[in-house]
C-alpha atoms as a PDB file:
ATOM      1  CA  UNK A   1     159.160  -1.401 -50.035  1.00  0.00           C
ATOM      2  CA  UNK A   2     160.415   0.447 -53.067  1.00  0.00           C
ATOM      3  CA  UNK A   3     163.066   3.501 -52.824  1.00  0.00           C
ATOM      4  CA  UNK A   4     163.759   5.257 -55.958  1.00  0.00           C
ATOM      5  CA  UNK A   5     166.223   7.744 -56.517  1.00  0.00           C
ATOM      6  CA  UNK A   6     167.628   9.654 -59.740  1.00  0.00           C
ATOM      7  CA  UNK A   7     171.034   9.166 -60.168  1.00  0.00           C
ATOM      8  CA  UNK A   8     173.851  10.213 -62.361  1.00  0.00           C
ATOM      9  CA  UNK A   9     176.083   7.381 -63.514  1.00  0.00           C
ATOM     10  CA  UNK A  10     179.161   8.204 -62.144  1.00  0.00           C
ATOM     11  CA  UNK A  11     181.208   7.020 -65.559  1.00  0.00           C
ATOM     12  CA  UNK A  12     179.345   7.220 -69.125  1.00  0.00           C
ATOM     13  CA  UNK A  13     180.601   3.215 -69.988  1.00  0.00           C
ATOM     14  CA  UNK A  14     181.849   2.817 -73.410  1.00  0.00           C
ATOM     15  CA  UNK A  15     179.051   0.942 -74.889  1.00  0.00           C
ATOM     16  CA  UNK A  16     180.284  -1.827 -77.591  1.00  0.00           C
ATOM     17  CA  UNK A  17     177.411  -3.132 -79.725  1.00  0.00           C
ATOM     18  CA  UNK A  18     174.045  -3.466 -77.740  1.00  0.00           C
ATOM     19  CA  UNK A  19     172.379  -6.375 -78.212  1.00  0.00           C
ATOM     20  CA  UNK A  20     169.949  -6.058 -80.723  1.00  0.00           C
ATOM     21  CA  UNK A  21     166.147  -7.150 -79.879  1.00  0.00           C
ATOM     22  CA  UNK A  22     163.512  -8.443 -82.279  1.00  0.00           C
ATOM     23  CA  UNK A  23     161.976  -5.143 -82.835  1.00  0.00           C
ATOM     24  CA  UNK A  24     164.951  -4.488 -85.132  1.00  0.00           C
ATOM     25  CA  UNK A  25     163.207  -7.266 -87.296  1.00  0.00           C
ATOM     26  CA  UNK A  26     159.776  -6.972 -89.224  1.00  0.00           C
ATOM     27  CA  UNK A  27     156.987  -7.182 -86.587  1.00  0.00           C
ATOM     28  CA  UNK A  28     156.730 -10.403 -85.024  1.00  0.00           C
ATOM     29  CA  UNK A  29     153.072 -11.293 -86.758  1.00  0.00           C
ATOM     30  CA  UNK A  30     155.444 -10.967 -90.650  1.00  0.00           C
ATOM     31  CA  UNK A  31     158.547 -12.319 -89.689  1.00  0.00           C
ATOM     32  CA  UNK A  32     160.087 -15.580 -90.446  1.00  0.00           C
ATOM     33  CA  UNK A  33     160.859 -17.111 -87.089  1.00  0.00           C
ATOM     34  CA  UNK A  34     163.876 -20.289 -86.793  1.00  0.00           C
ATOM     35  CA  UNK A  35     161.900 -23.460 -85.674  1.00  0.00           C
ATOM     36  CA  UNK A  36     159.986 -23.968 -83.331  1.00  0.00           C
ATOM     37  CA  UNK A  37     159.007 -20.384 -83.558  1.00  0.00           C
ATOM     38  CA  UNK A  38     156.255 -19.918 -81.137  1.00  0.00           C
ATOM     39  CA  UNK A  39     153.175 -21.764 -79.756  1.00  0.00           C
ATOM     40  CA  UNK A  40     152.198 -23.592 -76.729  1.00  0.00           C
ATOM     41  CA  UNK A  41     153.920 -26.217 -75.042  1.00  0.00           C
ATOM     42  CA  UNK A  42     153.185 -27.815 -71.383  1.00  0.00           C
ATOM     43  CA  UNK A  43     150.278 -25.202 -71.026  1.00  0.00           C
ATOM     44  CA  UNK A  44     153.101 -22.489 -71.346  1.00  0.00           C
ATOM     45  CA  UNK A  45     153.259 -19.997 -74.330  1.00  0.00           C
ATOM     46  CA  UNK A  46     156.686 -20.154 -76.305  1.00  0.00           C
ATOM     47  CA  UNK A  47     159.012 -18.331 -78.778  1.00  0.00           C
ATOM     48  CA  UNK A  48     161.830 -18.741 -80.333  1.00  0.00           C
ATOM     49  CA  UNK A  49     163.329 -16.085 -82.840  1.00  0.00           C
ATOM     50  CA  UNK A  50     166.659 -15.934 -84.301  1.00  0.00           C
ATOM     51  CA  UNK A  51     167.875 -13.102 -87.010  1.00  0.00           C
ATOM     52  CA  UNK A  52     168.968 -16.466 -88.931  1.00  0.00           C
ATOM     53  CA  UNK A  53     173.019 -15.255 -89.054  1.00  0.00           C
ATOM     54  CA  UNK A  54     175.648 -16.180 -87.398  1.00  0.00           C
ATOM     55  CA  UNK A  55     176.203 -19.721 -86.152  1.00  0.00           C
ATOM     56  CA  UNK A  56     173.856 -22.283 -85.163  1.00  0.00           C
ATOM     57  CA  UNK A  57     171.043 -21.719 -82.219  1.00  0.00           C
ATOM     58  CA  UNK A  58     169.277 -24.846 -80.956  1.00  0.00           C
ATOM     59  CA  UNK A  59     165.987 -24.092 -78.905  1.00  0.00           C
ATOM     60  CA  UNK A  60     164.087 -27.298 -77.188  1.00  0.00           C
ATOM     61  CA  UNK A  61     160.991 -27.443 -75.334  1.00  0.00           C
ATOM     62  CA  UNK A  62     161.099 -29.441 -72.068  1.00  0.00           C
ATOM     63  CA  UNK A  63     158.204 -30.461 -70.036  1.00  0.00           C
ATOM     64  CA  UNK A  64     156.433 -28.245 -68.028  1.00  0.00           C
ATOM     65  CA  UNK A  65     157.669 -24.420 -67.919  1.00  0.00           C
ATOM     66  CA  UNK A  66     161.319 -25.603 -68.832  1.00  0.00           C
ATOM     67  CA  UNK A  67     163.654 -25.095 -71.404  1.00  0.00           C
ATOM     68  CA  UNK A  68     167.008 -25.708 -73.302  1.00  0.00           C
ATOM     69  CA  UNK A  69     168.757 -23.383 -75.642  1.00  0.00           C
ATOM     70  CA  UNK A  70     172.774 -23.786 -76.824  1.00  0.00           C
ATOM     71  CA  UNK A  71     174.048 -21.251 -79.324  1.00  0.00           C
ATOM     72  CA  UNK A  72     177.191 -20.932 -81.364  1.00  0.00           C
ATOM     73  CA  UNK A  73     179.108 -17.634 -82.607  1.00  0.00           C
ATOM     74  CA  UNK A  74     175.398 -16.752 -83.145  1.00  0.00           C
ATOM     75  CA  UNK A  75     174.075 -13.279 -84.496  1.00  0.00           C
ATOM     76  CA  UNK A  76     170.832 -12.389 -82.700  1.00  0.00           C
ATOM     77  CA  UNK A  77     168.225 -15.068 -80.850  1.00  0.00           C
ATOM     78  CA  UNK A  78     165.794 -15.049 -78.208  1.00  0.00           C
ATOM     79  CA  UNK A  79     163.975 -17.612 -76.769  1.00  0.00           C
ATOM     80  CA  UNK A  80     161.849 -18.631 -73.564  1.00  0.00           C
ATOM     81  CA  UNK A  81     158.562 -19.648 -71.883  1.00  0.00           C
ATOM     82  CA  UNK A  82     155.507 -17.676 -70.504  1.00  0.00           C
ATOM     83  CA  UNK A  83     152.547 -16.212 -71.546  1.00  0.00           C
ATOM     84  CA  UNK A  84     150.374 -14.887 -73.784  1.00  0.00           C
ATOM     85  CA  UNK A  85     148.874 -12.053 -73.412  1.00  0.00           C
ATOM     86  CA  UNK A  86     151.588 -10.799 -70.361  1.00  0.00           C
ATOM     87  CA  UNK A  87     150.024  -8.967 -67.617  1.00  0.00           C
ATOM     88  CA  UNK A  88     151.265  -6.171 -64.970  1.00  0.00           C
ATOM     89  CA  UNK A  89     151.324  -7.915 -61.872  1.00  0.00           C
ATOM     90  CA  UNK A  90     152.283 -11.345 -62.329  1.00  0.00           C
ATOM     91  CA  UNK A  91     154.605 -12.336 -59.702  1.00  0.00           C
ATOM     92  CA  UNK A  92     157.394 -14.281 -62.220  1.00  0.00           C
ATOM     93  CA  UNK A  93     159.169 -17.356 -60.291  1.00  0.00           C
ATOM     94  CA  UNK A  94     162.238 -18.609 -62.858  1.00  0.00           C
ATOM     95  CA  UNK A  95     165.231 -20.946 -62.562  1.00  0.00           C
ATOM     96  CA  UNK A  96     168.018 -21.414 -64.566  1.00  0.00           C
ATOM     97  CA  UNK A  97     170.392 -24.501 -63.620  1.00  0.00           C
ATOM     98  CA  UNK A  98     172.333 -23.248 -66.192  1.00  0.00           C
ATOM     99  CA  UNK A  99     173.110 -19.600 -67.314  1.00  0.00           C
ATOM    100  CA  UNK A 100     176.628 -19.476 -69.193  1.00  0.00           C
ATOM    101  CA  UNK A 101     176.835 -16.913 -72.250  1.00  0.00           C
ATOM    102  CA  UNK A 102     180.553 -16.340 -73.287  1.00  0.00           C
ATOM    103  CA  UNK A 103     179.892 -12.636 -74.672  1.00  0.00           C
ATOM    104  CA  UNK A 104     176.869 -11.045 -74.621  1.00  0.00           C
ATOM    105  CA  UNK A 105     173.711 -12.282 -73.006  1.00  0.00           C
ATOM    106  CA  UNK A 106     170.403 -11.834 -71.264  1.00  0.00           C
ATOM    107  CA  UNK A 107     168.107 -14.215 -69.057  1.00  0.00           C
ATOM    108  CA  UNK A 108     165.402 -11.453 -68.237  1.00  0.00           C
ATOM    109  CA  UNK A 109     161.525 -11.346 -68.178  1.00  0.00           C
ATOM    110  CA  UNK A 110     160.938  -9.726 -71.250  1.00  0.00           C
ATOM    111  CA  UNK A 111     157.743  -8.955 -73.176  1.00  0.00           C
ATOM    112  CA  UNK A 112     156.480  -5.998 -75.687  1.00  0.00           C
ATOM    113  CA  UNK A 113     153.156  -3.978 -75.422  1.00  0.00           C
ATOM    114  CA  UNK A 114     151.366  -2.407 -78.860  1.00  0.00           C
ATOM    115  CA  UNK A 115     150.227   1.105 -79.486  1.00  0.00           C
ATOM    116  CA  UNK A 116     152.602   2.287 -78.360  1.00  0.00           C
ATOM    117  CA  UNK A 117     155.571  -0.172 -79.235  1.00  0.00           C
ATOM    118  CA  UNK A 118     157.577  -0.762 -76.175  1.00  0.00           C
ATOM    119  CA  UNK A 119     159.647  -3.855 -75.403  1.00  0.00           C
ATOM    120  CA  UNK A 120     160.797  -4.190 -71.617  1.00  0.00           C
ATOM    121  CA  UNK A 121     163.270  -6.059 -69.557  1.00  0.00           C
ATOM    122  CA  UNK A 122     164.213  -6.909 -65.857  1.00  0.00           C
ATOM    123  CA  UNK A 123     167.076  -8.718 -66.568  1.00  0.00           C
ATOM    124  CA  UNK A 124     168.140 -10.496 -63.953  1.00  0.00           C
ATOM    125  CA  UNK A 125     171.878 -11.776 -65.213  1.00  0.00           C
ATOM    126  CA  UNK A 126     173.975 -10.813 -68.175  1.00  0.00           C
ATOM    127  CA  UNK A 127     177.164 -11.893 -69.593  1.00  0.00           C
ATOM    128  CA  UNK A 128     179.908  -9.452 -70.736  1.00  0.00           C
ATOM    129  CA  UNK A 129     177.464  -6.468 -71.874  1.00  0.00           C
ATOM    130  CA  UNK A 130     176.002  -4.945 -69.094  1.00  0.00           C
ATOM    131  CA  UNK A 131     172.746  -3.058 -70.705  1.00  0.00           C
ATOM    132  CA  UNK A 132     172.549  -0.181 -68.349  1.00  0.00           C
ATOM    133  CA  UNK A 133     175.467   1.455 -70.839  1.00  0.00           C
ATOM    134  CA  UNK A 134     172.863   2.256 -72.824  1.00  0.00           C
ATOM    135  CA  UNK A 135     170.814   4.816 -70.872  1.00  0.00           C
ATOM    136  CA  UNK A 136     172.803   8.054 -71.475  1.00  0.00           C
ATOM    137  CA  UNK A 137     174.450   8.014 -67.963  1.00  0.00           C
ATOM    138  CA  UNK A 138     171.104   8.502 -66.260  1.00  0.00           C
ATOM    139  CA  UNK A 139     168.947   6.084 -64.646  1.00  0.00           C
ATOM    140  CA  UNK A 140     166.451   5.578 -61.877  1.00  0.00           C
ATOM    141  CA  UNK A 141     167.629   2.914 -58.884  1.00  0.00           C
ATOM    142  CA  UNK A 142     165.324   1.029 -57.303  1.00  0.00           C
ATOM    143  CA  UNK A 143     165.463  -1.928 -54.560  1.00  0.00           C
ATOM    144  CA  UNK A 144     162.869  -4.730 -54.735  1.00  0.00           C
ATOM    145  CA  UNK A 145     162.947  -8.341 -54.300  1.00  0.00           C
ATOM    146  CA  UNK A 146     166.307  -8.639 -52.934  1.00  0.00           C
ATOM    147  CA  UNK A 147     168.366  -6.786 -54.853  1.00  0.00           C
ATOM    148  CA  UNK A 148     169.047  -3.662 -56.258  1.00  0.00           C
ATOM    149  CA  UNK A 149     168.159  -2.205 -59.954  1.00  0.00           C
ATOM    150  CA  UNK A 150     169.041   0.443 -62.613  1.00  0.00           C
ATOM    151  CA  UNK A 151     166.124   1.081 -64.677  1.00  0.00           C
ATOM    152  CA  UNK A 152     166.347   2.947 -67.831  1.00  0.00           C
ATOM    153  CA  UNK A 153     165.105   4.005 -71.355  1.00  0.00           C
ATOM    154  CA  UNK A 154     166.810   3.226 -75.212  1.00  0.00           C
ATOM    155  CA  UNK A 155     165.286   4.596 -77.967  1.00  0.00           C
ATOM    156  CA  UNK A 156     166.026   3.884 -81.752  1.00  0.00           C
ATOM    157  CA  UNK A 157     164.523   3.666 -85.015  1.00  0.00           C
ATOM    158  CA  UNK A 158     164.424  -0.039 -86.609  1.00  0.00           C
ATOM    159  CA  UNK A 159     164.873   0.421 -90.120  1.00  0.00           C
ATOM    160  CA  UNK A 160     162.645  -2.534 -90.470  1.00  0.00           C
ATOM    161  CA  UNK A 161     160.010  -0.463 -89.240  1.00  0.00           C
ATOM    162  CA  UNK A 162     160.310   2.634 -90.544  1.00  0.00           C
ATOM    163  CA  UNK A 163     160.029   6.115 -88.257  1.00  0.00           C
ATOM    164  CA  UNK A 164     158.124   4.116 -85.651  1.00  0.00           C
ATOM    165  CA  UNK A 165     160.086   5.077 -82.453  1.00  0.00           C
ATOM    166  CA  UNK A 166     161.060   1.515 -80.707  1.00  0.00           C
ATOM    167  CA  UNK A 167     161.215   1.915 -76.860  1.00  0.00           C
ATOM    168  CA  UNK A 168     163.064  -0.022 -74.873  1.00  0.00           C
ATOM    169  CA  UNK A 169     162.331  -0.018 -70.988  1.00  0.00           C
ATOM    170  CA  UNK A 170     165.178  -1.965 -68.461  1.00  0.00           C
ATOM    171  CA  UNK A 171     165.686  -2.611 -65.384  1.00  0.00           C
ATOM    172  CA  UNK A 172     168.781  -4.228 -64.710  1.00  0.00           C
ATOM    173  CA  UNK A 173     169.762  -5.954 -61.546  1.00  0.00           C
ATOM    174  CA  UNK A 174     173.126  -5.063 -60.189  1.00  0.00           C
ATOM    175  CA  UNK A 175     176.093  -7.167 -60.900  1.00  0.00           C
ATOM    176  CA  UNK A 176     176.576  -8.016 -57.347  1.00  0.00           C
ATOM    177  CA  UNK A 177     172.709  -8.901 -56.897  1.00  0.00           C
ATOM    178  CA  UNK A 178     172.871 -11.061 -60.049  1.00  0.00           C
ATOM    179  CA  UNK A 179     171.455 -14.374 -59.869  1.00  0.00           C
ATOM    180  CA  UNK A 180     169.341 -17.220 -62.035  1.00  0.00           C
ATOM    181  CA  UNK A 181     166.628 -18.154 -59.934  1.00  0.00           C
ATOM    182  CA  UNK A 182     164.172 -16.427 -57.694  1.00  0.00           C
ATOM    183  CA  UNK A 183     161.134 -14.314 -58.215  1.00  0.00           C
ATOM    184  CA  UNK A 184     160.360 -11.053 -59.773  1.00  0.00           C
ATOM    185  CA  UNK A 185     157.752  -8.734 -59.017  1.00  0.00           C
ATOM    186  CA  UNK A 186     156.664  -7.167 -61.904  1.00  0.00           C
ATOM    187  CA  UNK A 187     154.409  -4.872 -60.781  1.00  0.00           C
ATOM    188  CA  UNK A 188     156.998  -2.862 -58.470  1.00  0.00           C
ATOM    189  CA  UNK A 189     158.849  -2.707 -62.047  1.00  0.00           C
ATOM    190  CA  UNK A 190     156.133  -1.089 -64.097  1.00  0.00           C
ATOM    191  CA  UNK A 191     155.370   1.640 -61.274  1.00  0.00           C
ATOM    192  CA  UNK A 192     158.330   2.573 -61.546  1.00  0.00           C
ATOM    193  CA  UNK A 193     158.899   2.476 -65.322  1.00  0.00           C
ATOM    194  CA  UNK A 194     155.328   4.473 -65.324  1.00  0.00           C
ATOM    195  CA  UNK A 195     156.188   7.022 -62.239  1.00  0.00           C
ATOM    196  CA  UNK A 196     159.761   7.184 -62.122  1.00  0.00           C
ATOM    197  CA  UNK A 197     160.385   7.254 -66.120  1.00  0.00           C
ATOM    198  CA  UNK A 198     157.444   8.218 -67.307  1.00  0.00           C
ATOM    199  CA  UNK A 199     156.805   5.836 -70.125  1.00  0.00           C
ATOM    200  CA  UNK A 200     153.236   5.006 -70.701  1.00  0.00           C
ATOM    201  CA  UNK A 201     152.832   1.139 -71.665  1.00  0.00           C
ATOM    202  CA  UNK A 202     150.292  -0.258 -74.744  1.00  0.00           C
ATOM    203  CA  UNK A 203     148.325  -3.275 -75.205  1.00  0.00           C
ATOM    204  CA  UNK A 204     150.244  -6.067 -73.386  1.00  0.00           C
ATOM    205  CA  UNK A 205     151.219  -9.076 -75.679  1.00  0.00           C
ATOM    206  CA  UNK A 206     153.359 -11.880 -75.341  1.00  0.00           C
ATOM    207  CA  UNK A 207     155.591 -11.734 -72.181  1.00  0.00           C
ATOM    208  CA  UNK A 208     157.941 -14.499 -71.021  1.00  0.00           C
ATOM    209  CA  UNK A 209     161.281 -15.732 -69.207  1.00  0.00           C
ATOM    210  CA  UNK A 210     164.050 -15.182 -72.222  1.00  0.00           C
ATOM    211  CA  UNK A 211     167.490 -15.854 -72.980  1.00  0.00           C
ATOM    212  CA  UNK A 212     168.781 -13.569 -75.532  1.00  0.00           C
ATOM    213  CA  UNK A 213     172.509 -13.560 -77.115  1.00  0.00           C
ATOM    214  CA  UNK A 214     174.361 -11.272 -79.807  1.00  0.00           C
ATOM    215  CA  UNK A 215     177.441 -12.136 -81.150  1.00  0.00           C
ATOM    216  CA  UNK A 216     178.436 -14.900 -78.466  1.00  0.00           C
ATOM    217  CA  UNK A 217     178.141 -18.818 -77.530  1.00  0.00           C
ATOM    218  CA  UNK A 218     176.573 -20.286 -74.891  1.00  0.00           C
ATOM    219  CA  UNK A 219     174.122 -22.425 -73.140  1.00  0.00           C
ATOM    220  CA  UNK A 220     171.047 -21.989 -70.524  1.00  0.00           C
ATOM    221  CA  UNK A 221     168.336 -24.307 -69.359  1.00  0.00           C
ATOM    222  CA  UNK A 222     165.619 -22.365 -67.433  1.00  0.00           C
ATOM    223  CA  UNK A 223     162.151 -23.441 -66.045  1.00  0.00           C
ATOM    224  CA  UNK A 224     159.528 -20.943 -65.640  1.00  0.00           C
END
């Protein structure tokens, strides 16, 4: 059972830089992507994409749904297993035996939807940069699978894409409910995106388990 409530943040966090996402690059069909970029792997669909600054990011396939991914003092990356095209209600099981960004990190499900442009998280652990900063000290709460969420909107403007509005939907589970393994529902997380924020989702694309860093080191190897 779901129970959603609006809620005013009770401090307005001061946000340092938010990570930034790969809709701040050209689209993902023009861009250069680091090796391996993306394919399939194991039956799984993968991608890796790094801004290319910064310090090294290393990104390795492993059999099955699994994967390995150390960065250094990078820029921007992410990286991870799943599928392509992502769907609504796909029930996501994930483990990560190791989950250790020093700085600013993600290991969410993410994925993106066309027409209109919306990237979305449910990011299930973070490192020093908790994302829910970035919602204007407003945000929906919701409790599903265990553990409780803030779910929330960012808007901006990639310059790389000129005055298309880039959406970006969260939900972000608490810091006391973090954890790297278990299962997400997804479709308790776009009901509520659609009903409780009112955002109104595209063509699905590509939609997998990521690790994303900005400006930090670290390490993570996750199976999907």
């Amino acid at each position: 059972m779901i129970t959603l409530k609006t809620f005013l943040l009770a401090t307005a966090a001061t946000v340092l830089a938010a990570p930034l996402s790969p809709l701040e690059q050209p689209s993902p069909l023009s861009r250069r992507s680091k090796a391996p970029g993306t394919g399939t792997h194991s039956g799984f669909f993968y991608s890796f994409w790094s801004d290319g600054g910064g310090g090294p990011v290393s990104y390795d396939n492993g059999p099955g749904g699994s994967y390995s991914v150390t960065w250094k003092n990078c820029s921007n990356f992410v990286a991870g297993k799943g599928w392509t095209p992502g769907v609504q209600d796909r029930n996501v099981s994930f483990s990560a035996a190791e989950f250790s960004p020093q700085g600013n990190g993600y290991l969410s499900v993410y994925g993106w939807t066309r027409d209109p442009l919306i990237e979305y998280y449910v990011v299930e652990n973070w490192g020093s940069f908790n994302p829910t900063g970035m919602f204007g000290g407003k945000g929906v709460r919701m409790e599903v699978d265990g553990g409780w969420y803030t779910l929330g909107v960012y808007r901006r403007t990639p310059i790389a894409l000129g005055q298309q509005i880039a959406t970006q939907v969260f939900s972000v589970r608490d810091e006391r409910d973090r954890r790297s393994s278990g299962t997400v529902t997804l479709q308790r997380h776009f009901e509520a995106w659609e009903q409780g924020l009112e955002v109104e989702f595209g063509k699905m694309d590509y939609q997998i388990v990521a690790v994303e860093g900005y400006m930090s080191s670290g390490e993570a190897h996750v199976t999907v």
